[in-house]
Protein backbone atom coordinates (compact mmCIF):
# COMPACT_ATOMS: atom_id res chain seq x y z
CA UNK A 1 15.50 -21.01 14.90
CA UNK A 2 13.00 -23.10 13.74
CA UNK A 3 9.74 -22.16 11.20
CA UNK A 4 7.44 -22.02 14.41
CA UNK A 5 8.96 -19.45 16.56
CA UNK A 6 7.80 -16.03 16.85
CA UNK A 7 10.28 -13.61 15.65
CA UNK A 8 8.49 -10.64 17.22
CA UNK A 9 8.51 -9.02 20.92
CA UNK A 10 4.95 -8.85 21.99
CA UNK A 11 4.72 -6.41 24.35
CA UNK A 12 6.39 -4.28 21.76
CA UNK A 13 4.11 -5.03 19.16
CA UNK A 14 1.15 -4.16 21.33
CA UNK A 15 2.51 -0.88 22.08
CA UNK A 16 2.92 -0.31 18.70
CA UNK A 17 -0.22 -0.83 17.81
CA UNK A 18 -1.94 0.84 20.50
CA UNK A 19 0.20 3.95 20.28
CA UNK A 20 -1.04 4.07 16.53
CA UNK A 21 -4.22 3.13 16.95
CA UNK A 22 -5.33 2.56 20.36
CA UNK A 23 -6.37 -0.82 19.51
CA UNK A 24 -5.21 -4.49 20.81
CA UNK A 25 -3.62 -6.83 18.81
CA UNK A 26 -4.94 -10.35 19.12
CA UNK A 27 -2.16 -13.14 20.16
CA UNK A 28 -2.87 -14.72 16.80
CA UNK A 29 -1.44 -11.71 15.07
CA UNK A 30 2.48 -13.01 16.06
CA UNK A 31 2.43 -16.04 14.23
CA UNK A 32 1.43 -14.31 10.94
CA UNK A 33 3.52 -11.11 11.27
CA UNK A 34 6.68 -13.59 11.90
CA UNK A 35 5.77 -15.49 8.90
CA UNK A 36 5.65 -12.18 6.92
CA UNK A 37 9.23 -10.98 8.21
CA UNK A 38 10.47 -14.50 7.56
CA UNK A 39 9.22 -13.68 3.72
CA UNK A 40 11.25 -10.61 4.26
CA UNK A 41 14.23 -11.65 5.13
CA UNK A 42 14.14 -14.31 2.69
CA UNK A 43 13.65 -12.05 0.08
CA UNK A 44 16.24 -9.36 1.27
CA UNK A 45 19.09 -12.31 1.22
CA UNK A 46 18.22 -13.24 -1.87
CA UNK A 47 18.97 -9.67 -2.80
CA UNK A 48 22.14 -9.83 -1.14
CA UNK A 49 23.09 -13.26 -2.60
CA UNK A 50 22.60 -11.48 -6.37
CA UNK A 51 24.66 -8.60 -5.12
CA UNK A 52 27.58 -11.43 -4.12
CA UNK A 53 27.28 -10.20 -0.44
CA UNK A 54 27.41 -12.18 2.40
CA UNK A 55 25.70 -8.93 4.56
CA UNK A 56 22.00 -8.54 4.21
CA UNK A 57 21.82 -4.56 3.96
CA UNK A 58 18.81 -2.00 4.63
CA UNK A 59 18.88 -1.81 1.05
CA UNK A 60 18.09 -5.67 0.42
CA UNK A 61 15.07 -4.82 2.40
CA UNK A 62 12.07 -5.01 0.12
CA UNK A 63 9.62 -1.61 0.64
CA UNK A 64 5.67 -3.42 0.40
CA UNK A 65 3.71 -0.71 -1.65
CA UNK A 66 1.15 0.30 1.21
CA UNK A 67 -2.16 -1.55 1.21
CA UNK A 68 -3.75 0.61 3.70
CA UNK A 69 -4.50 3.77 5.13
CA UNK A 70 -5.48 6.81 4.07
CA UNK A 71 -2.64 7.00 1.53
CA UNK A 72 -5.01 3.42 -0.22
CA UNK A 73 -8.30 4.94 0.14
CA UNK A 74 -10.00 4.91 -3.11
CA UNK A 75 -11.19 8.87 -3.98
């Protein structure tokens, strides 16, 4: 797979979103979410490289502290 390619379904994405938030996600979302999960997974095997696995596990998965939302809304 090469750096470029979008890792993401879109029609998935955009029911995601919409389901959420009843917005649209613009087509120049794709390219930066799969850049983001490509940080991801690079991270997670990593993680499973220091834990001498060859299987990248839900637990390799790093958790992002949330950024927004209510749950980031200053009080």
């Amino acid at each position: 797979m090469s750096e470029g390619d979008i890792l993401l379904v879109a029609s998935n994405l955009t029911a995601e979103v919409k389901s959420a938030s009843g917005f649209n996600p613009s087509d120049r979302v794709l390219p930066v979410l799969s850049n983001a999960l490509r940080a991801i997974c690079d991270e997670a095997i990593e993680n499973a490289r220091r834990a001498e696995r060859q299987t990248v596990m839900g637990r390799d998965v790093p958790r992002p502290e949330r950024t927004v939302g209510p749950a980031a809304a200053p009080r």
